[in-house]
Protein backbone atom coordinates (compact mmCIF):
# COMPACT_ATOMS: atom_id res chain seq x y z
CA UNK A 1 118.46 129.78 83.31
CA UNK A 2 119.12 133.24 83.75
CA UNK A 3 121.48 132.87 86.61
CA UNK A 4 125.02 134.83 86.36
CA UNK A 5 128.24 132.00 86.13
CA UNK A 6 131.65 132.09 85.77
CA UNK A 7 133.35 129.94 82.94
CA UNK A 8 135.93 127.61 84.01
CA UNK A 9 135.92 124.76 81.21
CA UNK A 10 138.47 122.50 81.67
CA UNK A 11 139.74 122.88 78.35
CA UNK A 12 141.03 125.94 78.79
CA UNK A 13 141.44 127.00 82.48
CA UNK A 14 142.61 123.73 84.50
CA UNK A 15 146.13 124.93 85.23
CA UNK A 16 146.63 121.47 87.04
CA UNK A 17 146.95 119.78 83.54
CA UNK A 18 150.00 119.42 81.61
CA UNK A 19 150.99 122.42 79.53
CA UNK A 20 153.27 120.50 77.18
CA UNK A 21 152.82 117.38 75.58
CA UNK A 22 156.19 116.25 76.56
CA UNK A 23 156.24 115.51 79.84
CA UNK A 24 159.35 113.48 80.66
CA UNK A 25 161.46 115.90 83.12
CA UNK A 26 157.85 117.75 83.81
CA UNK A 27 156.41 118.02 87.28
CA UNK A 28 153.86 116.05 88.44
CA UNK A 29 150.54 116.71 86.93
CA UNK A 30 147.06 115.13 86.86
CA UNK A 31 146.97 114.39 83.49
CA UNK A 32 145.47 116.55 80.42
CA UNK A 33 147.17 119.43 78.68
CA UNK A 34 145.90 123.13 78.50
CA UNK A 35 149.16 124.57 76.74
CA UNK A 36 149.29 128.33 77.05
CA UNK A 37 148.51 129.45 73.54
CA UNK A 38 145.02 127.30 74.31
CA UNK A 39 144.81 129.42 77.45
CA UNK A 40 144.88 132.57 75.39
CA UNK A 41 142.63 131.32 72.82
CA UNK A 42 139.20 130.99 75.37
CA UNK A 43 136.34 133.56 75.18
CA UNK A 44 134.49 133.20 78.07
CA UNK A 45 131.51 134.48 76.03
CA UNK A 46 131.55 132.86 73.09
CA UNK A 47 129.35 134.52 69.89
CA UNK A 48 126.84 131.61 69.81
CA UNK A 49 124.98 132.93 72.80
CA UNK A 50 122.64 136.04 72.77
CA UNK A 51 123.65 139.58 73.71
CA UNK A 52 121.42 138.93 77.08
CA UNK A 53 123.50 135.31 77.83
CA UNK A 54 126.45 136.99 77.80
CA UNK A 55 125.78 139.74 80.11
CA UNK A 56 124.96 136.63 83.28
CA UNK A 57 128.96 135.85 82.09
CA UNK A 58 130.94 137.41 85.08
CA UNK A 59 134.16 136.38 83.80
CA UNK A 60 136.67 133.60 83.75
CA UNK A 61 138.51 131.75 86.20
CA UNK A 62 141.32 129.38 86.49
CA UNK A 63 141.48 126.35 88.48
CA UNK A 64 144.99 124.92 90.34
CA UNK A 65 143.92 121.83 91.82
CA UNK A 66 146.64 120.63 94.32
CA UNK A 67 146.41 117.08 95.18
CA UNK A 68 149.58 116.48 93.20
CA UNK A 69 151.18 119.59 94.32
CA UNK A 70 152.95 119.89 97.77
CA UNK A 71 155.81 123.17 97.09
CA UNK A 72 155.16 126.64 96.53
CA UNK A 73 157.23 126.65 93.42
CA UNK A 74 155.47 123.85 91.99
CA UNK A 75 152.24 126.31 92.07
CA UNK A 76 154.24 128.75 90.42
CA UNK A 77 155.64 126.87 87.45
CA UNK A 78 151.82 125.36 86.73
CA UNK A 79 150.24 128.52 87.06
CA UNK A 80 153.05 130.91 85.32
CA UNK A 81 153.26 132.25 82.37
CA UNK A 82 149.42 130.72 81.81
CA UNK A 83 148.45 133.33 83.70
CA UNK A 84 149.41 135.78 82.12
CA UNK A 85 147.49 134.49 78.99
CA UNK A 86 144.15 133.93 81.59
CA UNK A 87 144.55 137.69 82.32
CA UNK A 88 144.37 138.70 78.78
CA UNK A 89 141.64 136.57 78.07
CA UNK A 90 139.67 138.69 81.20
CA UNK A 91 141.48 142.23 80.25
CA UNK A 92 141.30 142.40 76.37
CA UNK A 93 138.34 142.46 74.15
CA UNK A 94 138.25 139.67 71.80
CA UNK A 95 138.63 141.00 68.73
CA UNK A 96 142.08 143.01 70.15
CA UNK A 97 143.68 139.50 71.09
CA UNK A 98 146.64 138.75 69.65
CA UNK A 99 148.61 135.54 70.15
CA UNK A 100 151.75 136.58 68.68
CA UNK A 101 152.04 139.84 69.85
CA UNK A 102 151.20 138.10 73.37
CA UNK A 103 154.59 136.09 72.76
CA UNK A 104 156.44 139.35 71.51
CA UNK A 105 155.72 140.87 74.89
CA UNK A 106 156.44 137.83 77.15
CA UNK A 107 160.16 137.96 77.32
CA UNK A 108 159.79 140.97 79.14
CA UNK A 109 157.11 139.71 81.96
CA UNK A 110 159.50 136.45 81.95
CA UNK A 111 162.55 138.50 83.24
CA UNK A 112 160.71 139.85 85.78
CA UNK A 113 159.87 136.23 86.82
CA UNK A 114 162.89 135.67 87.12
CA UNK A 115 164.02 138.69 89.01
CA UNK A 116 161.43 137.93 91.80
CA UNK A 117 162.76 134.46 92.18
CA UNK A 118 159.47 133.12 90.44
CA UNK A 119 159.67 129.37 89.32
CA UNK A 120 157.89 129.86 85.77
CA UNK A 121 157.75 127.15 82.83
CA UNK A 122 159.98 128.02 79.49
CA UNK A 123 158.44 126.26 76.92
CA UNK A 124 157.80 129.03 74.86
CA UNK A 125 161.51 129.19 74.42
CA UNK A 126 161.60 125.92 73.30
CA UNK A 127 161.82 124.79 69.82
CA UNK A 128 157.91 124.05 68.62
CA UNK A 129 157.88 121.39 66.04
CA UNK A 130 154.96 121.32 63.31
CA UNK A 131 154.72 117.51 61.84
CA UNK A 132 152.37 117.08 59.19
CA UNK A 133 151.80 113.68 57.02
CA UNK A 134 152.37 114.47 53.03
CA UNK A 135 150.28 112.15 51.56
CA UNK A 136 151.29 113.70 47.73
CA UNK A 137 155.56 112.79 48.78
CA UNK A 138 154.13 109.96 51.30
CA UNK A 139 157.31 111.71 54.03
CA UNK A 140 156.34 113.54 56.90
CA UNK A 141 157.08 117.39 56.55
CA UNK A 142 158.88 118.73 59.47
CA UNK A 143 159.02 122.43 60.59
CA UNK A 144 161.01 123.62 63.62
CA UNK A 145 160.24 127.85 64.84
CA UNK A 146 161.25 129.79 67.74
CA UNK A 147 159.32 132.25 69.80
CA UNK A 148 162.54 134.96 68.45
CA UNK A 149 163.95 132.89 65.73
CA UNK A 150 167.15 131.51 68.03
CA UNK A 151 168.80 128.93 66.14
CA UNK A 152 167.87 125.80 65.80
CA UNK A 153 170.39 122.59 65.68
CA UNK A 154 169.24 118.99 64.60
CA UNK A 155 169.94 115.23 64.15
CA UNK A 156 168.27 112.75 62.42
CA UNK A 157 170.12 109.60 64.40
CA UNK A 158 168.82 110.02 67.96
CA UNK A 159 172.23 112.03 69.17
CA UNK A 160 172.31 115.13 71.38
CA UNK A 161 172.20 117.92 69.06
CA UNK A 162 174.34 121.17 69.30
CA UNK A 163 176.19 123.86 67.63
CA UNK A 164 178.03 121.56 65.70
CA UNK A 165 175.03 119.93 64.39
CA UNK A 166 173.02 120.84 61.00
CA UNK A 167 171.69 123.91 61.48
CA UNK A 168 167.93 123.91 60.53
CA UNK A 169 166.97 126.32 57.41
CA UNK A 170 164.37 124.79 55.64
CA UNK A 171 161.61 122.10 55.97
CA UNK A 172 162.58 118.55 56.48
CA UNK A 173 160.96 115.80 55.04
CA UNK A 174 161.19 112.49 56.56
CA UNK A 175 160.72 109.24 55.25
CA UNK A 176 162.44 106.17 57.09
CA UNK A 177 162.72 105.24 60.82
CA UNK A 178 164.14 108.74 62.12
CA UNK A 179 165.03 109.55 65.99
CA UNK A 180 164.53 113.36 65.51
CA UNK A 181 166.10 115.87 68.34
CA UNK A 182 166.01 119.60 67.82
CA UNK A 183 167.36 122.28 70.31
CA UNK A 184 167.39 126.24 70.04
CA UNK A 185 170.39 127.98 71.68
CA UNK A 186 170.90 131.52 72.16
CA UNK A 187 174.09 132.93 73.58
CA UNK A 188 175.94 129.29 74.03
CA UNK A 189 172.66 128.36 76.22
CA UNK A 190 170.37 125.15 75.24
CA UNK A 191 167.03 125.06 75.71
CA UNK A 192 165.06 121.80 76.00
CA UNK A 193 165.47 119.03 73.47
CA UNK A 194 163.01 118.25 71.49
CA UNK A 195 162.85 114.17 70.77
CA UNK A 196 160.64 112.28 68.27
CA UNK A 197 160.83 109.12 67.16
CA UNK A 198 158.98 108.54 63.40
CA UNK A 199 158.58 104.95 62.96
CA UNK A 200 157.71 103.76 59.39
CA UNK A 201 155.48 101.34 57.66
CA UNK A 202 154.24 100.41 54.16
CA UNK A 203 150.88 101.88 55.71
CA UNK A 204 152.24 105.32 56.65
CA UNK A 205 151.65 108.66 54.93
CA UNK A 206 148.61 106.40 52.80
CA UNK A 207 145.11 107.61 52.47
CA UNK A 208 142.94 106.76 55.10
CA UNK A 209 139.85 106.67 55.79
CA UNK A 210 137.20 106.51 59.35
CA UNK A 211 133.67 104.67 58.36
CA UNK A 212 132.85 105.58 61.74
CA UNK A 213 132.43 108.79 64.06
CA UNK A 214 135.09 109.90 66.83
CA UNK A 215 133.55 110.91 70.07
CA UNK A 216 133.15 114.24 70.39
CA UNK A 217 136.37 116.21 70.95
CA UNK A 218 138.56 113.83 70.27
CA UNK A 219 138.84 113.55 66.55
CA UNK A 220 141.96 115.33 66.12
CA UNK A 221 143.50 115.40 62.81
CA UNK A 222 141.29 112.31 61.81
CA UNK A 223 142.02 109.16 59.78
CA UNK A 224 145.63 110.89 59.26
CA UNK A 225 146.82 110.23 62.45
CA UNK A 226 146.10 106.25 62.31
CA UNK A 227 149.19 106.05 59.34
CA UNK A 228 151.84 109.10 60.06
CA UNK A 229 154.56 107.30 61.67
CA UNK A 230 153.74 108.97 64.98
CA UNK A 231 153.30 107.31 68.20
CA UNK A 232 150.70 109.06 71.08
CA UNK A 233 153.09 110.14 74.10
CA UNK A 234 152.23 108.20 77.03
CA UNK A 235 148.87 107.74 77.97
CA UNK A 236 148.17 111.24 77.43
CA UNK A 237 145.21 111.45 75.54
CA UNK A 238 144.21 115.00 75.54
CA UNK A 239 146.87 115.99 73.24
CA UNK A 240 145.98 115.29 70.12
CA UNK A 241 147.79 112.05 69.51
CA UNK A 242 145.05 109.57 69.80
CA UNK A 243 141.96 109.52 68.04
CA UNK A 244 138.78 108.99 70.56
CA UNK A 245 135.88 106.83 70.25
CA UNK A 246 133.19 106.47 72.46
CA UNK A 247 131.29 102.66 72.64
CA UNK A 248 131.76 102.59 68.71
CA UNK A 249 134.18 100.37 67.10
CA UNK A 250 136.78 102.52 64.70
CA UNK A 251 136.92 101.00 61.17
CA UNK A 252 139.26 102.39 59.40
CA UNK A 253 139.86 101.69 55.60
CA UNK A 254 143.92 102.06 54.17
CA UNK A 255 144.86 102.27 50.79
CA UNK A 256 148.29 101.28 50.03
CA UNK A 257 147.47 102.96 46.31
CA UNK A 258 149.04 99.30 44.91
CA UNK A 259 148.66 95.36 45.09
CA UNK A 260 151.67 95.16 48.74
CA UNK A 261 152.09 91.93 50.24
CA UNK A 262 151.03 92.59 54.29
CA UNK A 263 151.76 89.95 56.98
CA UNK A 264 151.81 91.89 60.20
CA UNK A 265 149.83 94.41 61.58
CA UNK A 266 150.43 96.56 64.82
CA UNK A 267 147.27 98.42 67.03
CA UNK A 268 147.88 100.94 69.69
CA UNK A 269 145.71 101.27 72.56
CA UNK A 270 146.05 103.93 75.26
CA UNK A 271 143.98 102.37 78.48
CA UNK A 272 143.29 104.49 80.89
CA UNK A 273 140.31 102.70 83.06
CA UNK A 274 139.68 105.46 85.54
CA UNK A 275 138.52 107.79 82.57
CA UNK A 276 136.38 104.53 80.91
CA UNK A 277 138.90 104.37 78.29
CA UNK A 278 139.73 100.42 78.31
CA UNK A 279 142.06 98.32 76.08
CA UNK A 280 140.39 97.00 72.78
CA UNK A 281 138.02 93.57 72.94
CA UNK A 282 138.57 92.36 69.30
CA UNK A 283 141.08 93.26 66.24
CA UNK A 284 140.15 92.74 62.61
CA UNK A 285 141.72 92.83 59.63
CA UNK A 286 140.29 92.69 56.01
CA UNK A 287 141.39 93.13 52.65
CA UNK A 288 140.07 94.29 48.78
CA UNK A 289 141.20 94.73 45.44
CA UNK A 290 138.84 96.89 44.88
CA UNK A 291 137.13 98.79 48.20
CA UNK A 292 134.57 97.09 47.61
CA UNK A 293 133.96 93.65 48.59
CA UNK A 294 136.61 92.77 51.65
CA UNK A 295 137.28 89.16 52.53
CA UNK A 296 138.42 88.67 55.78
CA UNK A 297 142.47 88.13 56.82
CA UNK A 298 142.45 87.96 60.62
CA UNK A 299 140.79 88.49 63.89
CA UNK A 300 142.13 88.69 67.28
CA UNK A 301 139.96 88.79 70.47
CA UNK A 302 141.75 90.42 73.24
CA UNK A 303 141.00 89.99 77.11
CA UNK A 304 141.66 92.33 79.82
CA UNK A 305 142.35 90.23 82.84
CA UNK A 306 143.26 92.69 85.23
CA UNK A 307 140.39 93.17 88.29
CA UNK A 308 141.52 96.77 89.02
CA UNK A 309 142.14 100.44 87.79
CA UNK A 310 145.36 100.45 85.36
CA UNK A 311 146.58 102.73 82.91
CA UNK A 312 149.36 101.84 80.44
CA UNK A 313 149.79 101.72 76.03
CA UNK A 314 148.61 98.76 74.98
CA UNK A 315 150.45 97.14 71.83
CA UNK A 316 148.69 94.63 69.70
CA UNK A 317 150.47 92.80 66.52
CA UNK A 318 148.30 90.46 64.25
CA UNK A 319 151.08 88.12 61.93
CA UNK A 320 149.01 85.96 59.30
CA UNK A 321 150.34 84.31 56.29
CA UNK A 322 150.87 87.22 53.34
CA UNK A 323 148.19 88.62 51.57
CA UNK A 324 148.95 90.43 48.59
CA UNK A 325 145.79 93.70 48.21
CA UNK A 326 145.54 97.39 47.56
CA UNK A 327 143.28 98.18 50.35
CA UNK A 328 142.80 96.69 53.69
CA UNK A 329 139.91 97.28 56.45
CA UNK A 330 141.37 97.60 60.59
CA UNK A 331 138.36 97.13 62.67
CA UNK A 332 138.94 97.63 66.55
CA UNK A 333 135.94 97.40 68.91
CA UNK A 334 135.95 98.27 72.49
CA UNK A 335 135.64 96.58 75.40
CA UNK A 336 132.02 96.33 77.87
CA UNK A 337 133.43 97.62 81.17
CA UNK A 338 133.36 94.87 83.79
CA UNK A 339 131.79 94.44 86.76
CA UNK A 340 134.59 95.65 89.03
CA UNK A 341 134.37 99.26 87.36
CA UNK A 342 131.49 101.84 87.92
CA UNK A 343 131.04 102.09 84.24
CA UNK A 344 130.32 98.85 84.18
CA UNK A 345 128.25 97.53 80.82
CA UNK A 346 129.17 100.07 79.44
CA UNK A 347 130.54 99.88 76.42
CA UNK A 348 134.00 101.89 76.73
CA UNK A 349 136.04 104.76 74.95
CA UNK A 350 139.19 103.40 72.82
CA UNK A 351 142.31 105.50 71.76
CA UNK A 352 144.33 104.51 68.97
CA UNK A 353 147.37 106.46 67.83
CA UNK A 354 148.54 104.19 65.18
CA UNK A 355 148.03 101.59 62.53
CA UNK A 356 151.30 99.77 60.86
CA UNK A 357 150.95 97.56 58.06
CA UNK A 358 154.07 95.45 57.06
């Protein structure tokens, strides 16, 4: 409209959202997470608008909304080092940016946190784990790095790891029930332990496939996510553990590449009512020999009786006689808001993180 703005999108500049996606130990935040690489990532004028758009764009700005926070040092450990990355994305041209240089220079801005007595979040000294589903060794490939390579020191069996641990060199590749904790240390000091729990099925690490859309922004890694042994953490959905879909039902298709017998099946909802996201209304399961005609194994309707806002993980199992098949067909539709919420009709989101076959 011609009007000069400031961008603010919550995706990037909401400093009141979680910047890790393990919260456990984290203070109180509102929800979401905005980690600080995704805070260095934002251009305020992005290239799809015209050379006269981007001259109403006055700049960025990021928002600390406090109804959570009551200290002074809470404010300082949401808002630092993200700042630091918001200032960049104000100071630097984009094409200068550089995310890992950003991180070279950081120690040095981070001890003089510290010497001013600043209360400032360390998760970029923490180990960062990559997991990614092999579908071609049907494991899950597991990468553990380090803002300045510090050591890193793993188990697989759910105990404390330290120096006398296995000492991570190369990429791991997991493929049973695994309670995965990783920790860097540098000079005898630990930083935060990273904990994962990879829970395994005769669906996980399988191709899958969506027949339908995700809502926009919340597709994620896609039909992956439904079988790689991962579970969301907490209700958190803005982290990219569970797959989004708005009023549509997610029907998923799994190919378990050979005749397996399946009796049980396991659904994970994240219901979160006061952002429309409810718990499922009906569960389906089908199977095929051949992906093409699917005759029908189970189906579970599911009622939400509660009358008021709630927000918990949701955890459905289906258990039917065995049916021996190749491919099998999870249909989960979602719920028509009721009455008592302002959405109501509606037909609602649903999250799923995972889909276990056994």
């Amino acid at each position: 409209m011609g009007h000069d703005v400031i961008m603010t999108p919550t995706t990037y500049c909401y400093f009141d959202y979680y910047q890790t996606q393990y919260t456990d130990g984290e203070p109180l935040a509102i929800g979401g997470f905005v980690p600080l690489q995704q805070v260095y990532s934002f251009e305020p004028a992005p290239d799809q608008l015209t050379e006269e758009q981007k001259s109403h764009i006055l700049g960025a700005q990021a928002n600390l909304w406090t109804e959570y926070i009551k200290e002074p040092e809470h404010v300082e450990y949401m808002t630092l080092p993200r700042l630091a990355a918001m200032s960049e994305v104000q100071w630097m041209q984009p094409g200068k940016k550089n995310y890992d240089h950003f991180l070279k220079r950081l120690p040095q801005l981070l001890a003089l946190y510290d010497k001013l007595g600043y209360n400032f979040a360390t998760h970029v000294f923490d180990v960062e784990a990559t997991l990614t589903p092999n579908f071609d060794t049907n494991a899950l490939d597991v990468t553990f790095s380090t803002i300045d390579d510090a050591p890193v020191y793993y188990t697989l069996d759910g105990s404390e790891p330290g120096e006398s641990s296995a000492r991570y060199e190369n990429k791991l590749s997991v493929r049973e029930d695994t309670e995965l904790k990783a920790v860097a240390i540098r000079n005898g000091k630990k930083s935060k332990v990273f904990s994962e729990k990879i829970t395994i099925s005769k669906s996980s690490y399988m191709p899958a496939v969506l027949l339908t859309t995700p809502a926009s922004g919340y597709a994620y890694g896609g039909a992956s996510m439904l079988v790689d042994g991962i579970n969301g953490i907490g209700t958190n959905y803005r982290t990219g553990r569970w797959i989004g879909f708005q009023g549509e039902n997610l029907v998923a298709v799994i190919d378990l590449l050979q005749p397996t017998e399946i009796s049980k099946a396991e659904v994970r909802n994240a219901v979160v009512t006061g952002d429309w996201i409810f718990d499922a209304s009906e569960i389906t399961i089908e199977s095929s020999a051949d992906n093409q005609a699917f005759a029908p194994v189970i189906s579970m309707p599911i009622t939400d009786e509660k009358n008021e806002q709630w927000s918990d993980i949701s955890t459905h199992t289906l258990t039917f006689d065995p049916v021996t098949a190749r491919y099998f067909k999870v249909t989960v539709k979602p719920s028509v808001m009721p009455e008592w919420h302002p959405g109501k009709g509606n037909r609602a989101f649903i999250f799923i993180d995972e889909i276990r076959l056994d």
